[in-house]
Protein backbone atom coordinates (compact mmCIF):
# COMPACT_ATOMS: atom_id res chain seq x y z
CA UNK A 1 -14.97 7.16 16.39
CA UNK A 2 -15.31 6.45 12.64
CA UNK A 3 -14.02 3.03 11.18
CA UNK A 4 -10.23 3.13 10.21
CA UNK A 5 -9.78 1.85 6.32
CA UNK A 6 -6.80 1.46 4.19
CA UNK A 7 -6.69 3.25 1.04
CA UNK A 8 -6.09 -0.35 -0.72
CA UNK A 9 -8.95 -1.85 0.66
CA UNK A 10 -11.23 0.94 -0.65
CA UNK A 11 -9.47 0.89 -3.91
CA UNK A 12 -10.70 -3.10 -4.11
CA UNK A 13 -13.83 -2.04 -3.73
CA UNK A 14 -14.32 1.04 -5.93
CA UNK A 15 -12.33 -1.31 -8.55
CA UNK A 16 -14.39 -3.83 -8.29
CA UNK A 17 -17.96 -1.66 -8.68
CA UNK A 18 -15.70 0.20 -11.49
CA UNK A 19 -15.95 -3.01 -13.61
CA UNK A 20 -19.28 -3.30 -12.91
CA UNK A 21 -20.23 0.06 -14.94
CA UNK A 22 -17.54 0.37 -17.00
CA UNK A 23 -16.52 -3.09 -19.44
CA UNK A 24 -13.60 -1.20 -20.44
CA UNK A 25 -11.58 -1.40 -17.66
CA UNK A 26 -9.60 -4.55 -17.15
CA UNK A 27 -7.24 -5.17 -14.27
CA UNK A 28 -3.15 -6.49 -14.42
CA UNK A 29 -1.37 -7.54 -11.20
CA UNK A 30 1.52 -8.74 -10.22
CA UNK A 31 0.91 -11.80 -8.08
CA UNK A 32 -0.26 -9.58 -5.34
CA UNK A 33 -4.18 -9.86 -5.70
CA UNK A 34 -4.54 -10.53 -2.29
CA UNK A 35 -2.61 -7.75 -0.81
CA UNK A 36 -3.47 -4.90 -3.82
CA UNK A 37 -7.24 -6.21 -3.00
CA UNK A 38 -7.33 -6.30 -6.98
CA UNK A 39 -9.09 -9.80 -6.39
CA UNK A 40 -12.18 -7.86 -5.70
CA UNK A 41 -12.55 -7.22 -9.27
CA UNK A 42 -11.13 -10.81 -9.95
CA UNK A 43 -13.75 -12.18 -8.18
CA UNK A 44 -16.56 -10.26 -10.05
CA UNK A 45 -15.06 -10.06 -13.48
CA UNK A 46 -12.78 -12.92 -14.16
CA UNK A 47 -12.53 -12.32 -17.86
CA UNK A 48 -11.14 -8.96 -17.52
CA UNK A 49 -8.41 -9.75 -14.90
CA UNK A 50 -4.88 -10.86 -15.39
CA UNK A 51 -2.31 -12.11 -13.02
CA UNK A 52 0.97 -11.15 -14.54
CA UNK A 53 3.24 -12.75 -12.27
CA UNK A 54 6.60 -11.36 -10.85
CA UNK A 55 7.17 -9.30 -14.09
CA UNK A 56 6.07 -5.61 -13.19
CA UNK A 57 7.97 -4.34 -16.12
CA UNK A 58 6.41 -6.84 -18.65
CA UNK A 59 3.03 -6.05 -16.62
CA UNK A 60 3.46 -2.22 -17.74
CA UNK A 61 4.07 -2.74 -21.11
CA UNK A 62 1.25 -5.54 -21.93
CA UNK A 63 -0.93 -2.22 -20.03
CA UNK A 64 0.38 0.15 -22.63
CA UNK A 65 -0.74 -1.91 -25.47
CA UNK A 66 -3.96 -2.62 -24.01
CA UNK A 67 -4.71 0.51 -23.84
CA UNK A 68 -4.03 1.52 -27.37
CA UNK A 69 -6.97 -1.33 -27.90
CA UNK A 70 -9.50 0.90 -26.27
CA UNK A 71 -9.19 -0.22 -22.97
CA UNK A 72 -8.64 1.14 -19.66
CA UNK A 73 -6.39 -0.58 -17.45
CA UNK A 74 -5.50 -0.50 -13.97
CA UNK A 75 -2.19 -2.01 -12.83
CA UNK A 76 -1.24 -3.01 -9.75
CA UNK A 77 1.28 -3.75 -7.45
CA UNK A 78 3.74 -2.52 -4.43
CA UNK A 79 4.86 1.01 -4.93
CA UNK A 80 8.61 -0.20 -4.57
CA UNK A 81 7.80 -2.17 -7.26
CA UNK A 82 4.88 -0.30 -9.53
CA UNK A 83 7.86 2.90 -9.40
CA UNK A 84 10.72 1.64 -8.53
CA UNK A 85 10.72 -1.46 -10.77
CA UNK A 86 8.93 -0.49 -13.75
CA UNK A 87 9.86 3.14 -13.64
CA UNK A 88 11.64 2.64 -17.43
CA UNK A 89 8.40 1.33 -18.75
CA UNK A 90 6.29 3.68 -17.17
CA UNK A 91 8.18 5.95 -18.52
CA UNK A 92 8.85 4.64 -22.05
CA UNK A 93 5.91 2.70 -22.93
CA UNK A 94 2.73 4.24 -20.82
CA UNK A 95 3.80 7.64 -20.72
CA UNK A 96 5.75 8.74 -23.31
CA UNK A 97 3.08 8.07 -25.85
CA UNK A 98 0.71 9.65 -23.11
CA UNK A 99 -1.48 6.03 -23.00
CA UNK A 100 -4.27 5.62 -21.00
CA UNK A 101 -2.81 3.65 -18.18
CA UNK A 102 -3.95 3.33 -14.63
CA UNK A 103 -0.79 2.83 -11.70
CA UNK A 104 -2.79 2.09 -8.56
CA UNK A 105 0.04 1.28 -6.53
CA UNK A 106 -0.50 0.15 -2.66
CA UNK A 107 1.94 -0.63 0.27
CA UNK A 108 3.24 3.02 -0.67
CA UNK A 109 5.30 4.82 2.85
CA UNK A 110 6.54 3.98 6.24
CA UNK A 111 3.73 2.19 7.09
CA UNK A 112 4.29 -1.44 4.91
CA UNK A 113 5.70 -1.55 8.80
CA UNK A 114 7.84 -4.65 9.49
CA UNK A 115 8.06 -5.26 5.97
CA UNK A 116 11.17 -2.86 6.44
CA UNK A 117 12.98 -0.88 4.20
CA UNK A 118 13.26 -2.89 0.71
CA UNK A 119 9.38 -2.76 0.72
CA UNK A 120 9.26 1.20 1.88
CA UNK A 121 8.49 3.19 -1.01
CA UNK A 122 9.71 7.07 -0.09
CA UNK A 123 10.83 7.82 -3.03
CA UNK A 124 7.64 6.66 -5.27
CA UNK A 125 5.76 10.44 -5.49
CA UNK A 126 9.24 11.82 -6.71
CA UNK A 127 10.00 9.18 -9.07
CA UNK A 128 6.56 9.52 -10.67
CA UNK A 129 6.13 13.34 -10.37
CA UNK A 130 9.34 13.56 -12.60
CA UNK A 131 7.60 12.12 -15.72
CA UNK A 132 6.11 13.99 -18.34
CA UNK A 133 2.39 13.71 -18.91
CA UNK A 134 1.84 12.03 -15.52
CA UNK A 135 -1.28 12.79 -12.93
CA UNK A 136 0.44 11.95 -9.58
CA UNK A 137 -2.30 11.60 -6.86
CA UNK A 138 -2.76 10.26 -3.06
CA UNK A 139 -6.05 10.13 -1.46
CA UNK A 140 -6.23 10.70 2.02
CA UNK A 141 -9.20 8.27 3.26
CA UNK A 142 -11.27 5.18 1.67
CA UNK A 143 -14.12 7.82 0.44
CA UNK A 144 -11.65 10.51 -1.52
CA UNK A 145 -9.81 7.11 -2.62
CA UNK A 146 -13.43 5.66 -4.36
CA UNK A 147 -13.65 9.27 -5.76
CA UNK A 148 -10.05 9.22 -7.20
CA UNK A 149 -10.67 5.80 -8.78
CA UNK A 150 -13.47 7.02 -10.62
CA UNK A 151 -11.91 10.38 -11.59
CA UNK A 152 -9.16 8.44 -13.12
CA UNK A 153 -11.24 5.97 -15.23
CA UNK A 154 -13.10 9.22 -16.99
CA UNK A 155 -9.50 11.17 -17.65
CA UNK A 156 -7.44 9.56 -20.42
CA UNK A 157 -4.05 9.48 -19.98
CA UNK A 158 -1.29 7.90 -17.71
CA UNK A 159 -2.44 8.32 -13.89
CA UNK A 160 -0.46 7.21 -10.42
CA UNK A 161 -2.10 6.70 -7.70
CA UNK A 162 -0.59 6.11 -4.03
CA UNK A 163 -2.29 3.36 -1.81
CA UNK A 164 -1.12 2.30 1.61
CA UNK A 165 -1.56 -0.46 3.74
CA UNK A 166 -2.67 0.87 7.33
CA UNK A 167 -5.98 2.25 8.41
CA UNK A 168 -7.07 5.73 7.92
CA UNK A 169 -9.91 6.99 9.46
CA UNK A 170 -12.37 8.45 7.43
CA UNK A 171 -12.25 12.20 6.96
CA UNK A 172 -14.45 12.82 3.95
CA UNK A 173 -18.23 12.95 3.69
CA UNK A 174 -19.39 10.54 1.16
CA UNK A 175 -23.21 12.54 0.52
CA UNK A 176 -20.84 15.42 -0.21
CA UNK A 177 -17.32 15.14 -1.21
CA UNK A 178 -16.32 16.29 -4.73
CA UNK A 179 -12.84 15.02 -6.15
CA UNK A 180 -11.60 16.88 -8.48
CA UNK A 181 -8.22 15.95 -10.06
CA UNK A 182 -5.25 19.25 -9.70
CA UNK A 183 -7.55 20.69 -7.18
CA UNK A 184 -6.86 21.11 -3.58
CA UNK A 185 -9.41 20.70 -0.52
CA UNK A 186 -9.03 23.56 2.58
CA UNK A 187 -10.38 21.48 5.52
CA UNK A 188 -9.59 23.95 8.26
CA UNK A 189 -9.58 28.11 8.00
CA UNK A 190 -6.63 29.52 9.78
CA UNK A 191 -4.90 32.92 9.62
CA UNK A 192 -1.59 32.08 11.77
CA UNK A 193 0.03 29.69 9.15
CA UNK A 194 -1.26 27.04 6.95
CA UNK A 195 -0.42 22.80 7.21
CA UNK A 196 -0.21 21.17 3.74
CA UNK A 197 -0.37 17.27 3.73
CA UNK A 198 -1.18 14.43 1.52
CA UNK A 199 -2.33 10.98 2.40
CA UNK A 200 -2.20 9.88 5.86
CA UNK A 201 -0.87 12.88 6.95
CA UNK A 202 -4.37 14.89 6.00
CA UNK A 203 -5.29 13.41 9.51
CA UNK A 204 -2.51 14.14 11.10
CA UNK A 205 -2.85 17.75 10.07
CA UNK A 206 -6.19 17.60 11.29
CA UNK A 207 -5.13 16.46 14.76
CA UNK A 208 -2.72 19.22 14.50
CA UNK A 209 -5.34 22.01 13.97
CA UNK A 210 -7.16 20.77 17.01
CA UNK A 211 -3.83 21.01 19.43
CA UNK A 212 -3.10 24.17 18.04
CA UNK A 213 -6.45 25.64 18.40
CA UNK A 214 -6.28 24.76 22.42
CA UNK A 215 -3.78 27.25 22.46
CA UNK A 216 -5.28 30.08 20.23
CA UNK A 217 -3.02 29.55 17.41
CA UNK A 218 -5.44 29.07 14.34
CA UNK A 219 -3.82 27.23 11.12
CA UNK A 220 -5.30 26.56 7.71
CA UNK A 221 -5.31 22.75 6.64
CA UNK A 222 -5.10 21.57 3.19
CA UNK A 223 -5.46 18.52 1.63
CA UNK A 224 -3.53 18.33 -1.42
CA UNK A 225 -4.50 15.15 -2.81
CA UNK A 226 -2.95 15.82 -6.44
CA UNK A 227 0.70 16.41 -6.53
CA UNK A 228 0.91 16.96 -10.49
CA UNK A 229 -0.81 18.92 -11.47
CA UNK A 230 -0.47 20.45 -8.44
CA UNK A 231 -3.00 23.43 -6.91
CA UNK A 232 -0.53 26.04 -7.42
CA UNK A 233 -3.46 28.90 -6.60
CA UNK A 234 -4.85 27.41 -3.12
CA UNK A 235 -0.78 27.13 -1.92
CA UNK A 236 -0.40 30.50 -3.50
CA UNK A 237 -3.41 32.10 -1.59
CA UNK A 238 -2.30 30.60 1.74
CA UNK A 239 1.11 31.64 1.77
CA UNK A 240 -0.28 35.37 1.18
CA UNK A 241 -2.69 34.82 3.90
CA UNK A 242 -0.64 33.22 6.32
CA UNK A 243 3.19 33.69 5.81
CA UNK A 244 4.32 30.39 6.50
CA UNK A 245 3.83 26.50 5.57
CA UNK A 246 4.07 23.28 7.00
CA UNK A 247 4.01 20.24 4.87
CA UNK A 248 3.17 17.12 6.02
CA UNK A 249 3.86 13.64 3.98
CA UNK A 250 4.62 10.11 4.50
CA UNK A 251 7.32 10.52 2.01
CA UNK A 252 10.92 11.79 1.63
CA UNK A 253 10.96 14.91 2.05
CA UNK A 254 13.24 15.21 -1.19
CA UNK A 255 10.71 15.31 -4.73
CA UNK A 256 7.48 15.16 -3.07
CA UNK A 257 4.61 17.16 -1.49
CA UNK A 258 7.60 19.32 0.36
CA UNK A 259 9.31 19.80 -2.70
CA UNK A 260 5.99 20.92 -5.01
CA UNK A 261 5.45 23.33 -2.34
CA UNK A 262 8.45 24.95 -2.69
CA UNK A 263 8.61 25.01 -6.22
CA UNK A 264 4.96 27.03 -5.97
CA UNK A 265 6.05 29.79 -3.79
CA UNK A 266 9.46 30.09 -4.12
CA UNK A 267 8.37 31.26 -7.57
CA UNK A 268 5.07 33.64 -7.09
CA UNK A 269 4.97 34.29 -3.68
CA UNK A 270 8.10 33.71 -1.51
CA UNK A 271 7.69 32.11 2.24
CA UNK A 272 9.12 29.67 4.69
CA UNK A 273 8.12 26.33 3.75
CA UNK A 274 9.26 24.10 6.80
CA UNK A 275 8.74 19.75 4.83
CA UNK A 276 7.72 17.20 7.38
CA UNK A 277 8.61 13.93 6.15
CA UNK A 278 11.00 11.16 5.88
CA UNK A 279 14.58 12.93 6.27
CA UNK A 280 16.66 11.37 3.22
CA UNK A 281 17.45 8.11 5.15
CA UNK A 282 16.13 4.44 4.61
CA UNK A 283 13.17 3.42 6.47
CA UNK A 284 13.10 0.45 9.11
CA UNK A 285 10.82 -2.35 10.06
CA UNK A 286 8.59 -1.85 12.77
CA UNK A 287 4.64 -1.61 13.62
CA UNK A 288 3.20 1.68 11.53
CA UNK A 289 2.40 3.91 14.43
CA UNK A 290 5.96 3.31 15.93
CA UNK A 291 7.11 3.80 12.94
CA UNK A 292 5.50 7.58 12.58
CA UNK A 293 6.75 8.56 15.90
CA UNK A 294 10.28 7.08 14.83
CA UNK A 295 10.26 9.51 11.70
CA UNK A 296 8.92 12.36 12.95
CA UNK A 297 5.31 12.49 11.04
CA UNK A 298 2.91 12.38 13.80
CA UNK A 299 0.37 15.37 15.28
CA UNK A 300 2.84 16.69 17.59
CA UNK A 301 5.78 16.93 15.22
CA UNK A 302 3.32 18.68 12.91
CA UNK A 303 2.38 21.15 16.17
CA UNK A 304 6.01 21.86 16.82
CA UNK A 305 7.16 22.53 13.11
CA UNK A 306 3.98 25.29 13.20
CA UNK A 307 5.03 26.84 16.29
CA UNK A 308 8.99 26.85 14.91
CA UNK A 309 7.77 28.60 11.38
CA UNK A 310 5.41 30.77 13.15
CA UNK A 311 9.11 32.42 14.99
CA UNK A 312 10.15 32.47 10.85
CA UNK A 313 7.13 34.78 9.45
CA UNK A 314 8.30 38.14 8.17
C-alpha cells in the first residue's frame, strides 16, 4: 500500500528544494514553522526566512511589499488564520494590486482533528475564491502538492494554496504527472455519472469508483485541483456525458468545489449537481477518520450520493 503523506509535509519539502533553485523566494510564518513544515526551508536558507510572530495580518502585508522588491514570497500559516485572519490584507494589500504573493496555508478541513472547531477552516476555499485576481488551488497528494508549489513560483500573481494535516496516500505518478494550474485531471472514465473532488476527497472518489464498479455502475472521477480558475470545459463535458455530478470536498459545502460546480453547469449545460461536504454547521474535535464518517465525506457516502443522483438523471 503506498506511504500516506500530508500535503504540508510535502509542501516543506518542495519549499525547501524551491529555495534551493530559485534565490527569489523567501519564506514568512507565523510562529508555526514546525507545524507549516516551513522550517525545512529555514533550515536550508536561514537568510531568506522570517518568523513573523502571531501577526498574520502584519505577516501579509510585509509579503505584499516584498514582493513589489522582486521577490517571491510564500506565507504561511493555519488556514483559519492565513483566510480567516488576514482575509482584509489579502485582500487589500496582496491582491488588489495583483502582487506576487504565495498563501500556502496548512491545517486547512475537518481533519486539524481534536484541534476542534476554532482551528477548522471550512470556510477558507470560499473566502479566498471570492477575491479578485486570486488562483485558489488544493492538491490532492504530496506529488501534485510538489507540482503545485512549483507551478506557483513560475506564475506571478497572488496564489492560495490549501494544505492539510493528515496523511494522504499517494495517487499521482511522479515520472509522469503534469500540473497544470485551471486545468482539471479525469482519473477514472465513466459513462453512468461523474464524481468531482478536491483534496483528500480525490481518494475518496477513487475508492468510490472501485465500489461502484463491483456493481456495474461505471462513474467518471475528476480531480479538480484548481478551484479559480476553475476547468469549466472538463465539468462541462462530463455533465453532457453523464447527466449527473457528485462533488466531493472537505469543505462547506456553501462557496467551494460544490458551489463552482454549480455555477459551471447551471449556466452552459444544466444537471443535478448533488455537493458532498461539510453541511453549513461548525466542525468538532475528534481523530480525522472519525471525523469523515461524522460529516458524511467518506467512500460510502460518496457511493450513496451516486446511486441517489443516478434516480435524478433526465
Amino acid at each position: 500500500m503506498a506511504k500516506k503523506i500530508a500535503t504540508r509535509e510535502a509542501y516543506g519539502k518542495a519549499l525547501a528544494e524551491l529555495g534551493n533553485k530559485n534565490d527569489k523566494v523567501v519564506v514568512l510564518d507565523a510562529d508555526l514553522s514546525k507545524s507549516t513544515k516551513t522550517a525545512d526551508f529555514k533550515k536550508e536558507h536561514a537568510d531568506r526566512f522570517f518568523n513573523m510572530g502571531i501577526a498574520e495580518g502584519n505577516m501579509m502585508g510585509v509579503a505584499a511589499g516584498l514582493s513589489t522588491c522582486g521577490k517571491i514570497p510564500f506565507v504561511s500559516t493555519f488556514a483559519m488564520f492565513a483566510a480567516g485572519r488576514a482575509f482584509e490584507q489579502i485582500r487589500n494589500s496582496i491582491c488588489y494590486p495583483k502582487l506576487n504573493v504565495k498563501v500556502c496555508a496548512t491545517h486547512a478541513g475537518l481533519t486539524v482533528g481534536e484541534d476542534g472547531a476554532s482551528h477548522q477552516a471550512i470556510e477558507d476555499l470560499s473566502l479566498m475564491r471570492s477575491i479578485p485576481n486570486m488562483v485558489v488551488i488544493n492538491p490532492s497528494d504530496a506529488i501534485e502538492t510538489e507540482a503545485a508549489i512549483n507551478a506557483i513560483a513560475e506564475y506571478v500573481g497572488p496564489c492560495y494554496v490549501r494544505l492539510g494535516r493528515a496523511g494522504v496516500t499517494t495517487m499521482n505518478d511522479n515520472a509522469d504527472y503534469k500540473f497544470e494550474i485551471g486545468k482539471g485531471v479525469k482519473l477514472r472514465e465513466g459513462k453512468d455519472a461523474t464524481i468531482i473532488a478536491t483534496g483528500l476527497m480525490v481518494e475518496a472518489a477513487l475508492e468510490a469508483h472501485k465500489m461502484l464498479a463491483e456493481e456495474g455502475i461505471n462513474v467518471n472521477v475528476i480531480n479538480i485541483h484548481t478551484l479559480k480558475p476553475i476547468d469549466s470545459k472538463i465539468i462541462e463535458d462530463a455533465a453532457k456525458e453523464t447527466g449527473v455530478i457528485v462533488t466531493a470536498e472537505e469543505h462547506s459545502i456553501i462557496g467551494g468545489l460544490g458551489s463552482a460546480v454549480c455555477e459551471v453547469v447551471s449556466e452552459t449545460c444544466p444537471v443535478p449537481v448533488l455537493r458532498i461536504g461539510v453541511k453549513d454547521t461548525f466542525g468538532e474535535s475528534g481523530k480525522p477518520d472519525q471525523l469523515l464518517k461524522a460529516y458524511g465525506l467518506t467512500a460510502e457516502d460518496i457511493v450513496k450520493t451516486v446511486k441517489k443522483g443516478l434516480g435524478l438523471k433526465k
